[in-house]
PDB file of N, CA and C in Angstrom:
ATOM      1  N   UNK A   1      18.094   7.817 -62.042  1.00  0.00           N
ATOM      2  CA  UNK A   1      17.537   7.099 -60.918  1.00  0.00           C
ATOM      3  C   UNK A   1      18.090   7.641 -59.596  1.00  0.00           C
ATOM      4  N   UNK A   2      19.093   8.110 -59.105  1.00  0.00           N
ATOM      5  CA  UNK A   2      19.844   8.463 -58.262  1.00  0.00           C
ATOM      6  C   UNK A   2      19.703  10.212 -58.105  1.00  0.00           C
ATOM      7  N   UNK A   3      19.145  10.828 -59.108  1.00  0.00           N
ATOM      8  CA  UNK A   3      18.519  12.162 -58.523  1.00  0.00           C
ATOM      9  C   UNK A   3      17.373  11.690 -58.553  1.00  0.00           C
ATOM     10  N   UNK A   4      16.401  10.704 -58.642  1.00  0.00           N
ATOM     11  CA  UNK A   4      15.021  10.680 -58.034  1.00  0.00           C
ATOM     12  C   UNK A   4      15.379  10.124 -56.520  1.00  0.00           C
ATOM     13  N   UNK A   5      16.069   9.615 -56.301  1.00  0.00           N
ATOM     14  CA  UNK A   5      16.524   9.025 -55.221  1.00  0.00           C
ATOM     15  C   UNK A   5      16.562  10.481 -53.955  1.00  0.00           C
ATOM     16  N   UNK A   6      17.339  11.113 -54.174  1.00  0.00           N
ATOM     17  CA  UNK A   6      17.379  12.182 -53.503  1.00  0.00           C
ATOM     18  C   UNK A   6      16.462  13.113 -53.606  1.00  0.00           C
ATOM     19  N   UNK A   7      15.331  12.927 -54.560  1.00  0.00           N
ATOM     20  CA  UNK A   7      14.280  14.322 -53.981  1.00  0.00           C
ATOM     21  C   UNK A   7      13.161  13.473 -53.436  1.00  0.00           C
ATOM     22  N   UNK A   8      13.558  11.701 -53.580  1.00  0.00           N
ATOM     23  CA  UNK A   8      12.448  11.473 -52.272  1.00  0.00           C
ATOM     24  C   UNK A   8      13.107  11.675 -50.902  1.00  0.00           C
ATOM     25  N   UNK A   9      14.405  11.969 -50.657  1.00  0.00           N
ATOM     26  CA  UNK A   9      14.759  11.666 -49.316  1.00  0.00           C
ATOM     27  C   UNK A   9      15.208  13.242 -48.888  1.00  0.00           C
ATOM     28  N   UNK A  10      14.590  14.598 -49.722  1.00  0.00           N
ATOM     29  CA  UNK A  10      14.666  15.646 -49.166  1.00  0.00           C
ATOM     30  C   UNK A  10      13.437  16.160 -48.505  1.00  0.00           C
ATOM     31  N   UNK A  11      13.180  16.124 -47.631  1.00  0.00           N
ATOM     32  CA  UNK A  11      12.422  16.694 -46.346  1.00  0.00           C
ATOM     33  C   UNK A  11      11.390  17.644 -47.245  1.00  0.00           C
ATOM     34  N   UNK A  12      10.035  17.220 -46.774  1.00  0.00           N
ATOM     35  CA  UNK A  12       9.202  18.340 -47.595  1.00  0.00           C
ATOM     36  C   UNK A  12       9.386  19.693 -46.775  1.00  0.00           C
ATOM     37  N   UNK A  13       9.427  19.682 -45.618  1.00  0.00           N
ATOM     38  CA  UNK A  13       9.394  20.864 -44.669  1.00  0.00           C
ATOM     39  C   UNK A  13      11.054  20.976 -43.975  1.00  0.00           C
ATOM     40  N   UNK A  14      11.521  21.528 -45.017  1.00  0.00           N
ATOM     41  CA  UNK A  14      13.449  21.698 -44.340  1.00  0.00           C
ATOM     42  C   UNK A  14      13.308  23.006 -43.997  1.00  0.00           C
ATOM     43  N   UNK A  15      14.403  23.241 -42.779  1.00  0.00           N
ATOM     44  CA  UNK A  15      14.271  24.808 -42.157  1.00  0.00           C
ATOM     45  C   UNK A  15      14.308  25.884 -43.087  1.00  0.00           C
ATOM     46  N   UNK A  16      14.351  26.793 -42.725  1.00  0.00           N
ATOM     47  CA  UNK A  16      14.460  27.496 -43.558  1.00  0.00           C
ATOM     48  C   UNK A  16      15.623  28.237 -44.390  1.00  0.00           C
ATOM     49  N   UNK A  17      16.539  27.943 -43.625  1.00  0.00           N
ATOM     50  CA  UNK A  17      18.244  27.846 -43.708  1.00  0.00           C
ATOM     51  C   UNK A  17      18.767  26.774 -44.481  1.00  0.00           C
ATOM     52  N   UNK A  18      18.014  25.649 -44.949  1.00  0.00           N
ATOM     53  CA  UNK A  18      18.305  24.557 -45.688  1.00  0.00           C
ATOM     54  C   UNK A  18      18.399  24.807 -47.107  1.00  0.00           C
ATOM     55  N   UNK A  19      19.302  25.064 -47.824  1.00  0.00           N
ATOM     56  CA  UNK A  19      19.663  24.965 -49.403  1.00  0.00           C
ATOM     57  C   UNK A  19      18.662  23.619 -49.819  1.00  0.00           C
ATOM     58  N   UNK A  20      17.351  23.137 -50.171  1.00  0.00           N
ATOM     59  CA  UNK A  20      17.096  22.336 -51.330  1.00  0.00           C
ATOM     60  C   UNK A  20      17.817  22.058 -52.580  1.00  0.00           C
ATOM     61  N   UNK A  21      17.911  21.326 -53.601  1.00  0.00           N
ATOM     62  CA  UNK A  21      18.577  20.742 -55.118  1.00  0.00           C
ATOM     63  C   UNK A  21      17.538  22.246 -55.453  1.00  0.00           C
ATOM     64  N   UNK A  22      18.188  23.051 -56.168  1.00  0.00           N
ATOM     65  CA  UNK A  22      17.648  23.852 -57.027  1.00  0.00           C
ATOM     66  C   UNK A  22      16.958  24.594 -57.046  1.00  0.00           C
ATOM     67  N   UNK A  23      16.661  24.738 -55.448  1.00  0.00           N
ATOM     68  CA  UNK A  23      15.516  25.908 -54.791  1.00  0.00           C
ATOM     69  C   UNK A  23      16.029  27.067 -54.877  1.00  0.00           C
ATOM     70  N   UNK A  24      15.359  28.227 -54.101  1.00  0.00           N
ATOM     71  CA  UNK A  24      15.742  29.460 -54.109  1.00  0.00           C
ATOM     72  C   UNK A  24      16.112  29.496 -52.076  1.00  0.00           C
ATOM     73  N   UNK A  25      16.928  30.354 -52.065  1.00  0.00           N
ATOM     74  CA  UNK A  25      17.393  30.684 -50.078  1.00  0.00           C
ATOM     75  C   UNK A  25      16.397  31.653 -50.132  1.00  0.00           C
ATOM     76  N   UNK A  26      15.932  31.768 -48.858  1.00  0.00           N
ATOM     77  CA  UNK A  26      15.336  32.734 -48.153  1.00  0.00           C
ATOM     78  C   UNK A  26      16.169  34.003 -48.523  1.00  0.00           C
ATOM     79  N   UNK A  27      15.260  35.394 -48.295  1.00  0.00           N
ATOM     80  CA  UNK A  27      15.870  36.523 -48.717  1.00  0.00           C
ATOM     81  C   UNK A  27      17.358  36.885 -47.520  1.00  0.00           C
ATOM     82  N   UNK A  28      17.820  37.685 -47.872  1.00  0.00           N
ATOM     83  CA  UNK A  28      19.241  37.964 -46.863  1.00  0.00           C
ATOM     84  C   UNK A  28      19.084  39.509 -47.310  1.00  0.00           C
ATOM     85  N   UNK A  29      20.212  40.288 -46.250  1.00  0.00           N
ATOM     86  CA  UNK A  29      20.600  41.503 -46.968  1.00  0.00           C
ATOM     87  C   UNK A  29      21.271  41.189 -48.199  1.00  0.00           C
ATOM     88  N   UNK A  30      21.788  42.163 -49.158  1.00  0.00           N
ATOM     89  CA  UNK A  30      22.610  41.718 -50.270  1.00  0.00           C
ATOM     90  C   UNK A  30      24.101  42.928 -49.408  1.00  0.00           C
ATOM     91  N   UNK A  31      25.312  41.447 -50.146  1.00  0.00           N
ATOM     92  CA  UNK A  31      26.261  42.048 -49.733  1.00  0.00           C
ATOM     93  C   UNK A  31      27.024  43.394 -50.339  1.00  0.00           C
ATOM     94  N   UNK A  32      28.342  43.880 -50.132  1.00  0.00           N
ATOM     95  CA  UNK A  32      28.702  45.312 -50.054  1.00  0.00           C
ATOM     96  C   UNK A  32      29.307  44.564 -51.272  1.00  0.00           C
ATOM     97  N   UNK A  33      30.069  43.313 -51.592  1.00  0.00           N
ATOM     98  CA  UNK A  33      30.116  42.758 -53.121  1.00  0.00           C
ATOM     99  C   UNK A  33      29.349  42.660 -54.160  1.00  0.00           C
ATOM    100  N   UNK A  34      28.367  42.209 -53.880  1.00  0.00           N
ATOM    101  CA  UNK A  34      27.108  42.263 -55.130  1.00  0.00           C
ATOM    102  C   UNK A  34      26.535  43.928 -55.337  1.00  0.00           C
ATOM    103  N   UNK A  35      26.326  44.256 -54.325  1.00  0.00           N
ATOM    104  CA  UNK A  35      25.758  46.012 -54.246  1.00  0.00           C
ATOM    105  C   UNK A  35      26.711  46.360 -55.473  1.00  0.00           C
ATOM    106  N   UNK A  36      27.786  46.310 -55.044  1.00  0.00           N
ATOM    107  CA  UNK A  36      28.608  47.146 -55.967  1.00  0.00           C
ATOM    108  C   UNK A  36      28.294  46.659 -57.717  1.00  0.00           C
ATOM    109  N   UNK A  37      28.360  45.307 -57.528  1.00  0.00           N
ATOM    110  CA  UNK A  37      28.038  45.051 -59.357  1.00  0.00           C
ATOM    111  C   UNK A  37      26.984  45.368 -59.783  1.00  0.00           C
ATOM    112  N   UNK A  38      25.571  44.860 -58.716  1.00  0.00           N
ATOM    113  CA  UNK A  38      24.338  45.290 -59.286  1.00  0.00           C
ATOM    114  C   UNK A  38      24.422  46.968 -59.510  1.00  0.00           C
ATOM    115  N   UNK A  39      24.981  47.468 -58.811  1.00  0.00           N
ATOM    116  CA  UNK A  39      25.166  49.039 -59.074  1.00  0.00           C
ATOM    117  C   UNK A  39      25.620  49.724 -60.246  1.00  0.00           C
ATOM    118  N   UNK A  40      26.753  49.018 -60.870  1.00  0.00           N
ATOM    119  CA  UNK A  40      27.533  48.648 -62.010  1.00  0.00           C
ATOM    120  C   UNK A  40      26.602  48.201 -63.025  1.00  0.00           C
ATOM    121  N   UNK A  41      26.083  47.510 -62.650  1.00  0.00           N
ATOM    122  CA  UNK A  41      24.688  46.975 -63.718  1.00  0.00           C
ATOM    123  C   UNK A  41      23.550  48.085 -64.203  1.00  0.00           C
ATOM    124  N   UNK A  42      23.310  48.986 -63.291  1.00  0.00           N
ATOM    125  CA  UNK A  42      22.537  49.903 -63.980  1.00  0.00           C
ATOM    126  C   UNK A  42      21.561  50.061 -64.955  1.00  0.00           C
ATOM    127  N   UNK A  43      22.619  50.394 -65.775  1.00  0.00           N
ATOM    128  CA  UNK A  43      22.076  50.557 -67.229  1.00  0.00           C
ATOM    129  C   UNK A  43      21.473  49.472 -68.011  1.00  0.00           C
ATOM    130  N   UNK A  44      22.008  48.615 -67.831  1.00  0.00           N
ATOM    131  CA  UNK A  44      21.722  47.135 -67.988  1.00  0.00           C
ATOM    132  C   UNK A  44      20.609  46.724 -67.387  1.00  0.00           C
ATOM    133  N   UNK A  45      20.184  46.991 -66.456  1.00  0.00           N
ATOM    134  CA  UNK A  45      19.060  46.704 -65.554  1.00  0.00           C
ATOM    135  C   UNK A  45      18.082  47.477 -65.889  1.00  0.00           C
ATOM    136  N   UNK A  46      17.874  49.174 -65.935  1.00  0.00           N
ATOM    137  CA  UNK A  46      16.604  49.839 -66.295  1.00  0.00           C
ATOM    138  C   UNK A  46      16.727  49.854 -67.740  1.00  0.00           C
ATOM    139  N   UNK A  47      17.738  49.278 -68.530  1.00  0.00           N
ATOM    140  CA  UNK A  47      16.714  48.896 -70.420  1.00  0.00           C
ATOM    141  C   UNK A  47      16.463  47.407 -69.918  1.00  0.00           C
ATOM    142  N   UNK A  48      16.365  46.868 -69.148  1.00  0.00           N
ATOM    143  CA  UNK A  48      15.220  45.475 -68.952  1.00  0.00           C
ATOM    144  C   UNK A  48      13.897  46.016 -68.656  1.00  0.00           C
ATOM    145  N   UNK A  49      13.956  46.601 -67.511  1.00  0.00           N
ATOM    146  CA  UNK A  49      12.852  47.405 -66.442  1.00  0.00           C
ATOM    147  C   UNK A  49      12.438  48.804 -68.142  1.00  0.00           C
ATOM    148  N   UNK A  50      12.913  49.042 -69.012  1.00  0.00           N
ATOM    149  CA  UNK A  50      12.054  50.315 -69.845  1.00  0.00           C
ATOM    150  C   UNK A  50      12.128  51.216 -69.058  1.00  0.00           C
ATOM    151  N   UNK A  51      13.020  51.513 -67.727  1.00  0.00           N
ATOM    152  CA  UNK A  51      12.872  53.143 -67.275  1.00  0.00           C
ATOM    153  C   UNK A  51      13.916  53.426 -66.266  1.00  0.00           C
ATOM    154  N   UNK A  52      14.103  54.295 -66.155  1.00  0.00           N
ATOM    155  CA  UNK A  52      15.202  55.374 -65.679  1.00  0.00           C
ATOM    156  C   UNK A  52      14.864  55.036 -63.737  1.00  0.00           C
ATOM    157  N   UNK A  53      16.094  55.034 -63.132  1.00  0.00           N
ATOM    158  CA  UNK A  53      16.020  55.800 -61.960  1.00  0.00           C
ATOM    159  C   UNK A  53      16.614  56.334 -61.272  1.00  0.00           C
ATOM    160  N   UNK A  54      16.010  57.320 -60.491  1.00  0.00           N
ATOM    161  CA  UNK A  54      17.178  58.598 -59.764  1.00  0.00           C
ATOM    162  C   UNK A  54      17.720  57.572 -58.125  1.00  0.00           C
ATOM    163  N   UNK A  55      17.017  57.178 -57.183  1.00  0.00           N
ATOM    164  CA  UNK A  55      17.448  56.149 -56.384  1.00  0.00           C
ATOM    165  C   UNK A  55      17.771  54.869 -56.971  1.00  0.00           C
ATOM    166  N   UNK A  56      18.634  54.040 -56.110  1.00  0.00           N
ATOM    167  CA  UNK A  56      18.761  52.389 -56.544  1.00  0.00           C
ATOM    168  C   UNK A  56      20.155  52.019 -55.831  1.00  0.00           C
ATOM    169  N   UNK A  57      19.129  51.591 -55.059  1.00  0.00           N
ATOM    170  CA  UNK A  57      19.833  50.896 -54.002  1.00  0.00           C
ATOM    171  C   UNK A  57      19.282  49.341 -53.577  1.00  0.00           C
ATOM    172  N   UNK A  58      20.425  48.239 -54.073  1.00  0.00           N
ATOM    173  CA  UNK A  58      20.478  46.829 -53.452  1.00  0.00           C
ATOM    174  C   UNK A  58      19.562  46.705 -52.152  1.00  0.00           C
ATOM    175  N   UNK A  59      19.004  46.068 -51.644  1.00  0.00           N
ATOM    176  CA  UNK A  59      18.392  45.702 -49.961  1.00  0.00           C
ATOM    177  C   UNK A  59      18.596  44.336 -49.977  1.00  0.00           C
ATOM    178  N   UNK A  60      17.823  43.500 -50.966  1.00  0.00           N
ATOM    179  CA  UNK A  60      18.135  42.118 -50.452  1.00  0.00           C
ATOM    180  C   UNK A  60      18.001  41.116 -51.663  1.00  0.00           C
ATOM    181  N   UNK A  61      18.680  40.102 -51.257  1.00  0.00           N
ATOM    182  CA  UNK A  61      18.552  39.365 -52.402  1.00  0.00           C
ATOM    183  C   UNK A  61      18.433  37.348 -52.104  1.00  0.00           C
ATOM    184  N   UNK A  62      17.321  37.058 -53.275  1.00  0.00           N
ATOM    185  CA  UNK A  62      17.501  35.397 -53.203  1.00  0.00           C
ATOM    186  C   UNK A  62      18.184  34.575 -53.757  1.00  0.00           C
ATOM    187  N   UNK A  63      19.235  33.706 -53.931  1.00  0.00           N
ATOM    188  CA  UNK A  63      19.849  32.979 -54.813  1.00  0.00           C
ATOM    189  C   UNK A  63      19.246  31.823 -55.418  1.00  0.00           C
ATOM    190  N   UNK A  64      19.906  31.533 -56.141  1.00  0.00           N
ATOM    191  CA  UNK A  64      19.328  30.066 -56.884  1.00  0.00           C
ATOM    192  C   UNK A  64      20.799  29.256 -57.323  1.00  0.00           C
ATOM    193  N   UNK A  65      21.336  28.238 -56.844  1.00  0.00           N
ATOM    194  CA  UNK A  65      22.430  27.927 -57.896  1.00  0.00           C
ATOM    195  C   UNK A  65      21.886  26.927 -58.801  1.00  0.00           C
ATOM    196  N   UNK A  66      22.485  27.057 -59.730  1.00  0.00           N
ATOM    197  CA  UNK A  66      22.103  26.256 -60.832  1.00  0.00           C
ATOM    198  C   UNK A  66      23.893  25.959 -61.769  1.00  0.00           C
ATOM    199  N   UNK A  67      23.714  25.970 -62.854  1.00  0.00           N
ATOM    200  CA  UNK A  67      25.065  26.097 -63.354  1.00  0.00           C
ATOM    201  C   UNK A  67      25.281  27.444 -63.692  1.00  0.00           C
ATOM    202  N   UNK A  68      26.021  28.230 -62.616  1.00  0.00           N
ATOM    203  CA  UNK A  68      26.201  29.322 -61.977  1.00  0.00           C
ATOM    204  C   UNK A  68      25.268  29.858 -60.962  1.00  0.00           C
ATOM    205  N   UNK A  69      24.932  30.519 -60.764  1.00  0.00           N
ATOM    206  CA  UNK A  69      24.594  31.351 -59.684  1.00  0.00           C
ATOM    207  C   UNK A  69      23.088  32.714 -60.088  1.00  0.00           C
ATOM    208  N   UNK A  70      22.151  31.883 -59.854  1.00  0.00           N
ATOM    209  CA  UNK A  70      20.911  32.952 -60.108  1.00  0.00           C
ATOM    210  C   UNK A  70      21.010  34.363 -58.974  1.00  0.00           C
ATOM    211  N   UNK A  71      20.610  35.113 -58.944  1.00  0.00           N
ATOM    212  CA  UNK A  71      20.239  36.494 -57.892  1.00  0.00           C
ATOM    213  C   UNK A  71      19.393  36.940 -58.342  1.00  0.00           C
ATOM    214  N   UNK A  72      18.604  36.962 -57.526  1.00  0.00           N
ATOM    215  CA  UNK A  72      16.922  38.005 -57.879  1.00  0.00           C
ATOM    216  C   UNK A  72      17.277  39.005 -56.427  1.00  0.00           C
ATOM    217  N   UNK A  73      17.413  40.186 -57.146  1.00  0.00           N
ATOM    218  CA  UNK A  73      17.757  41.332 -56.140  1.00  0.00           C
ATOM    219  C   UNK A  73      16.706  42.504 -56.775  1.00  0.00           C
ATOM    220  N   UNK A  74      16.297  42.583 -55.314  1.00  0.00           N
ATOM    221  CA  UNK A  74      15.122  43.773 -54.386  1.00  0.00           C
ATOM    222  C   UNK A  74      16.350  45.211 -54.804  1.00  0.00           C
ATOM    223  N   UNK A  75      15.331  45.875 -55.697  1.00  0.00           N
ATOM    224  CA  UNK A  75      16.204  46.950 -55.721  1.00  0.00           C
ATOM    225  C   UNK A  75      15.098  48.150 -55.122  1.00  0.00           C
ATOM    226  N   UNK A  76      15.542  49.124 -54.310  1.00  0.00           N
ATOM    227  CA  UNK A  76      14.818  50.048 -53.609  1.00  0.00           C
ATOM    228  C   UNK A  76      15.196  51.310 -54.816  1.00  0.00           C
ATOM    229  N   UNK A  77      13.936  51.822 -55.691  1.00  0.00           N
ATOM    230  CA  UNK A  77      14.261  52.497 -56.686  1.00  0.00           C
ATOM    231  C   UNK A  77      13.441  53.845 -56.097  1.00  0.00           C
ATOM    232  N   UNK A  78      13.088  53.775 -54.490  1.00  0.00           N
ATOM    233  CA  UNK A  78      12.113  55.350 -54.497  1.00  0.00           C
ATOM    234  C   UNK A  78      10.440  55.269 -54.265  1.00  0.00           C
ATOM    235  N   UNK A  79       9.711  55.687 -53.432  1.00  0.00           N
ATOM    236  CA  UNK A  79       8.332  55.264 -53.021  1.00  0.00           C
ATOM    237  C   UNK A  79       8.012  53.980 -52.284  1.00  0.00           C
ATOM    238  N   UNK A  80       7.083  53.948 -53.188  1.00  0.00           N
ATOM    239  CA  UNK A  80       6.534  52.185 -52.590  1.00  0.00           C
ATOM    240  C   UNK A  80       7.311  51.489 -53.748  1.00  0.00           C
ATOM    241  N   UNK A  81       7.750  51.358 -54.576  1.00  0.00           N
ATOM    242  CA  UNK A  81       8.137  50.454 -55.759  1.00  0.00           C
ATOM    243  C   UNK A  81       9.343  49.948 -55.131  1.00  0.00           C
ATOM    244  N   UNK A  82       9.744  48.878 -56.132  1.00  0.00           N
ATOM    245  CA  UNK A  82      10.819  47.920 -55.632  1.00  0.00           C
ATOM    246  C   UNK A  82      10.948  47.335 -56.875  1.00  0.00           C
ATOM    247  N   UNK A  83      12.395  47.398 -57.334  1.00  0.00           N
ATOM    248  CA  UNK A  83      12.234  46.749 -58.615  1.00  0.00           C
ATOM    249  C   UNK A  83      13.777  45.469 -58.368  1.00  0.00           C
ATOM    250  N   UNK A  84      12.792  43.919 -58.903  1.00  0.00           N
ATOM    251  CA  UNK A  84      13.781  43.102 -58.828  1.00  0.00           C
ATOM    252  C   UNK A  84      14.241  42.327 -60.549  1.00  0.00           C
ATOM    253  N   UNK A  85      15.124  42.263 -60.058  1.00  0.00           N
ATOM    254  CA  UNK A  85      16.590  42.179 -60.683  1.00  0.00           C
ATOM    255  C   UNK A  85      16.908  40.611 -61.075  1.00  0.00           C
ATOM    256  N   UNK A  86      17.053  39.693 -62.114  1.00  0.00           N
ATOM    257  CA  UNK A  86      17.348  38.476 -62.180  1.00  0.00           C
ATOM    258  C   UNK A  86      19.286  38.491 -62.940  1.00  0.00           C
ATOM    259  N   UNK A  87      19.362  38.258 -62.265  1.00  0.00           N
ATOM    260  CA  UNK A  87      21.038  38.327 -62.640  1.00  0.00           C
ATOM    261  C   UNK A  87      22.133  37.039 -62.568  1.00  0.00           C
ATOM    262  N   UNK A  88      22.039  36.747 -63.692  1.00  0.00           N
ATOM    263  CA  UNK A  88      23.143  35.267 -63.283  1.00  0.00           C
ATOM    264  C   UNK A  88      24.561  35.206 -63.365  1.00  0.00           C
ATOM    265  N   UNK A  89      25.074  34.819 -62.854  1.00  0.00           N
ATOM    266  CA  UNK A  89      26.808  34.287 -62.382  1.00  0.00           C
ATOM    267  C   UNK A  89      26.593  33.175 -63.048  1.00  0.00           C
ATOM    268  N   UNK A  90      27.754  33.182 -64.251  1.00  0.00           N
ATOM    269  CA  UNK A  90      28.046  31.512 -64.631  1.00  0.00           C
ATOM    270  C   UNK A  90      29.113  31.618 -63.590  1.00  0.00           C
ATOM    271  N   UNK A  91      29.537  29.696 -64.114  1.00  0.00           N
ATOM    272  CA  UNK A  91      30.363  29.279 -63.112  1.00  0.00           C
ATOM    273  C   UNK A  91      31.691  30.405 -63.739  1.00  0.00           C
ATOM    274  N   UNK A  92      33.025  29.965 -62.913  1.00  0.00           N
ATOM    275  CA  UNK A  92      34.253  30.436 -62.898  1.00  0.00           C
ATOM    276  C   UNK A  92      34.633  30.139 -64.645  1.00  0.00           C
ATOM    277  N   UNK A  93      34.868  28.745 -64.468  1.00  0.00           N
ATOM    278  CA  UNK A  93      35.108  28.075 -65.665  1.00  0.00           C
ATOM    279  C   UNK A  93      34.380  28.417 -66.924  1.00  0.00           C
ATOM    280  N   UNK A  94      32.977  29.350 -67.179  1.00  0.00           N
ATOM    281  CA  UNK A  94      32.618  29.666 -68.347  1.00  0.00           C
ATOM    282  C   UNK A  94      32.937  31.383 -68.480  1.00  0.00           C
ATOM    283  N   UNK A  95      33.291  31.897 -67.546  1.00  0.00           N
ATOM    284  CA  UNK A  95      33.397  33.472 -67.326  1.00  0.00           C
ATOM    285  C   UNK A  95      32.726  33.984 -66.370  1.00  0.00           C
ATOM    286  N   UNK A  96      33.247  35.234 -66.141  1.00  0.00           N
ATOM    287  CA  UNK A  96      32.904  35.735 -64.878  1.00  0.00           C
ATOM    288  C   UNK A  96      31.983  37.158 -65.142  1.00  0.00           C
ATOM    289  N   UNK A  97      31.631  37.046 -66.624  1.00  0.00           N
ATOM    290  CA  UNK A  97      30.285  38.244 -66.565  1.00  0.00           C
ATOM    291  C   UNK A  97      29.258  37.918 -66.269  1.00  0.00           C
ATOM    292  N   UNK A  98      28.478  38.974 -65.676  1.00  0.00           N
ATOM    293  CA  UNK A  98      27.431  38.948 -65.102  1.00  0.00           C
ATOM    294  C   UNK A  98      25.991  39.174 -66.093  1.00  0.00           C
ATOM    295  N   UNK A  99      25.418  38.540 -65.840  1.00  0.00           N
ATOM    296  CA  UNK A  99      24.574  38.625 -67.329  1.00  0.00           C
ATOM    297  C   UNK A  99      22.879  39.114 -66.599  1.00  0.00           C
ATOM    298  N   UNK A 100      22.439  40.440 -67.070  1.00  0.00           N
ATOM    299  CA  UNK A 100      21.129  40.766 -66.216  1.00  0.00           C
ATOM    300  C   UNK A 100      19.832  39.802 -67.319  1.00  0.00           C
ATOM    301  N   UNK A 101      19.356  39.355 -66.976  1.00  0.00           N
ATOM    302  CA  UNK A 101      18.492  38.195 -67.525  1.00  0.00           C
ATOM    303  C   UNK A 101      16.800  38.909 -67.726  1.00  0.00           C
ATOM    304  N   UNK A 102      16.038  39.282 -66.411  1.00  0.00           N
ATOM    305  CA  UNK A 102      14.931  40.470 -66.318  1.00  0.00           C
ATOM    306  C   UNK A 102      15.047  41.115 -65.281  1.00  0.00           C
ATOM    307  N   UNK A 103      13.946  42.345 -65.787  1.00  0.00           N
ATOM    308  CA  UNK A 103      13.648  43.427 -64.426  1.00  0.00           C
ATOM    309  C   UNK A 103      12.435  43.293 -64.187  1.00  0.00           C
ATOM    310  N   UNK A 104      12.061  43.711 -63.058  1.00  0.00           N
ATOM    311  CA  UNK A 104      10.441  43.628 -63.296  1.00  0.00           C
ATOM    312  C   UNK A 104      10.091  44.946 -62.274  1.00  0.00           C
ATOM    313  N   UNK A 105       9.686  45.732 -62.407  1.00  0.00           N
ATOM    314  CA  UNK A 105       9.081  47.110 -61.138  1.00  0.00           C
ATOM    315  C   UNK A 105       7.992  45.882 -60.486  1.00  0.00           C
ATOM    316  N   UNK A 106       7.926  46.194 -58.856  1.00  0.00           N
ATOM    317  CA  UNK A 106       7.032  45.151 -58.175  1.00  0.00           C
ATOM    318  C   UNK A 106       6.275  46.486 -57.195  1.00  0.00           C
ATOM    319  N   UNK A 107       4.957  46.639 -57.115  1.00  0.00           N
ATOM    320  CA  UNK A 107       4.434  48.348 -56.902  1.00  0.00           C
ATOM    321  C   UNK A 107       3.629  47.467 -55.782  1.00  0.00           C
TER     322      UNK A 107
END
Protein backbone atom coordinates (compact mmCIF):
# COMPACT_ATOMS: atom_id res chain seq x y z
CA UNK A 1 0.00 0.00 0.00
CA UNK A 2 2.74 2.49 0.72
CA UNK A 3 4.62 1.93 -2.69
CA UNK A 4 1.25 2.60 -4.38
CA UNK A 5 1.21 5.52 -2.29
CA UNK A 6 4.27 6.95 -3.79
CA UNK A 7 3.80 6.33 -7.51
CA UNK A 8 0.59 8.31 -7.10
CA UNK A 9 2.47 11.20 -5.62
CA UNK A 10 5.41 11.01 -8.31
CA UNK A 11 4.93 13.76 -10.82
CA UNK A 12 3.96 12.42 -14.26
CA UNK A 13 6.20 15.11 -15.91
CA UNK A 14 9.51 15.30 -13.42
CA UNK A 15 12.55 17.19 -14.94
CA UNK A 16 14.58 15.56 -16.49
CA UNK A 17 17.32 15.32 -13.87
CA UNK A 18 14.75 13.64 -11.57
CA UNK A 19 15.66 9.88 -10.65
CA UNK A 20 11.86 8.23 -10.77
CA UNK A 21 11.35 4.57 -8.43
CA UNK A 22 12.93 2.42 -11.08
CA UNK A 23 13.24 4.50 -14.14
CA UNK A 24 16.10 4.86 -16.33
CA UNK A 25 18.41 8.75 -16.08
CA UNK A 26 18.74 10.52 -19.06
CA UNK A 27 21.89 9.62 -21.12
CA UNK A 28 25.32 11.29 -19.61
CA UNK A 29 28.86 10.85 -20.90
CA UNK A 30 30.10 7.51 -19.37
CA UNK A 31 32.78 7.96 -16.86
CA UNK A 32 36.81 7.32 -17.15
CA UNK A 33 35.60 4.47 -14.27
CA UNK A 34 33.09 2.56 -16.12
CA UNK A 35 35.09 3.13 -19.64
CA UNK A 36 37.68 1.28 -18.15
CA UNK A 37 35.48 -1.91 -17.05
CA UNK A 38 33.23 -1.80 -20.00
CA UNK A 39 36.60 -1.93 -21.85
CA UNK A 40 37.64 -4.86 -19.67
CA UNK A 41 34.39 -6.37 -20.64
CA UNK A 42 35.15 -6.85 -24.17
CA UNK A 43 35.09 -10.14 -24.80
CA UNK A 44 32.24 -10.59 -22.78
CA UNK A 45 30.35 -8.09 -24.62
CA UNK A 46 31.03 -9.06 -28.49
CA UNK A 47 30.08 -13.09 -27.60
CA UNK A 48 26.64 -11.31 -26.55
CA UNK A 49 26.72 -8.94 -29.71
CA UNK A 50 28.12 -12.57 -32.07
CA UNK A 51 30.98 -10.27 -33.42
CA UNK A 52 34.30 -8.91 -33.21
CA UNK A 53 35.44 -5.26 -33.04
CA UNK A 54 38.46 -3.33 -34.10
CA UNK A 55 37.06 0.25 -32.45
CA UNK A 56 35.09 0.39 -28.98
CA UNK A 57 34.87 3.04 -27.31
CA UNK A 58 32.29 3.93 -24.19
CA UNK A 59 30.33 7.54 -25.18
CA UNK A 60 27.44 7.37 -23.00
CA UNK A 61 25.50 5.66 -20.79
CA UNK A 62 21.78 5.22 -18.94
CA UNK A 63 21.39 3.79 -15.51
CA UNK A 64 18.70 1.99 -13.90
CA UNK A 65 19.06 1.12 -10.11
CA UNK A 66 17.37 -1.65 -9.13
CA UNK A 67 19.01 -4.20 -6.68
CA UNK A 68 22.28 -3.12 -8.00
CA UNK A 69 22.92 -0.99 -10.65
CA UNK A 70 21.66 -1.50 -14.45
CA UNK A 71 24.04 0.41 -17.38
CA UNK A 72 23.00 0.34 -20.88
CA UNK A 73 26.17 1.77 -22.51
CA UNK A 74 26.40 3.35 -26.17
CA UNK A 75 29.40 1.73 -27.38
CA UNK A 76 30.97 3.58 -30.56
CA UNK A 77 32.21 0.31 -32.44
CA UNK A 78 33.10 2.28 -36.03
CA UNK A 79 30.66 3.81 -38.89
CA UNK A 80 27.20 4.54 -38.24
CA UNK A 81 26.72 1.51 -35.76
CA UNK A 82 26.59 1.81 -32.08
CA UNK A 83 26.42 -1.08 -30.11
CA UNK A 84 24.68 -1.00 -26.54
CA UNK A 85 25.70 -2.81 -23.73
CA UNK A 86 23.31 -3.99 -20.67
CA UNK A 87 25.59 -4.49 -17.77
CA UNK A 88 24.63 -4.89 -14.14
CA UNK A 89 26.37 -3.97 -10.78
CA UNK A 90 24.93 -5.98 -7.92
CA UNK A 91 24.90 -4.31 -4.78
CA UNK A 92 28.34 -4.26 -2.62
CA UNK A 93 26.92 -6.82 -0.30
CA UNK A 94 26.27 -9.59 -3.10
CA UNK A 95 29.72 -8.92 -5.06
CA UNK A 96 31.27 -6.67 -7.02
CA UNK A 97 31.31 -8.53 -10.56
CA UNK A 98 30.07 -7.09 -13.24
CA UNK A 99 27.78 -9.24 -15.08
CA UNK A 100 27.20 -8.26 -19.13
CA UNK A 101 23.44 -9.30 -19.37
CA UNK A 102 22.90 -8.25 -23.60
CA UNK A 103 24.42 -6.60 -26.60
CA UNK A 104 22.55 -5.44 -29.20
CA UNK A 105 24.43 -3.58 -32.60
CA UNK A 106 21.83 -0.42 -33.00
CA UNK A 107 22.62 0.61 -37.11
Amino acid sequence: LQFLYLIARTPRHAPHNTMLLGGVKAAEPVSAELAAEVVALKGAIEAKAGKTFDKFEPKEVRSQVVAGTNHFVKIDVGGDAALVAAIFRPLPCNGTALEVREAKLEE
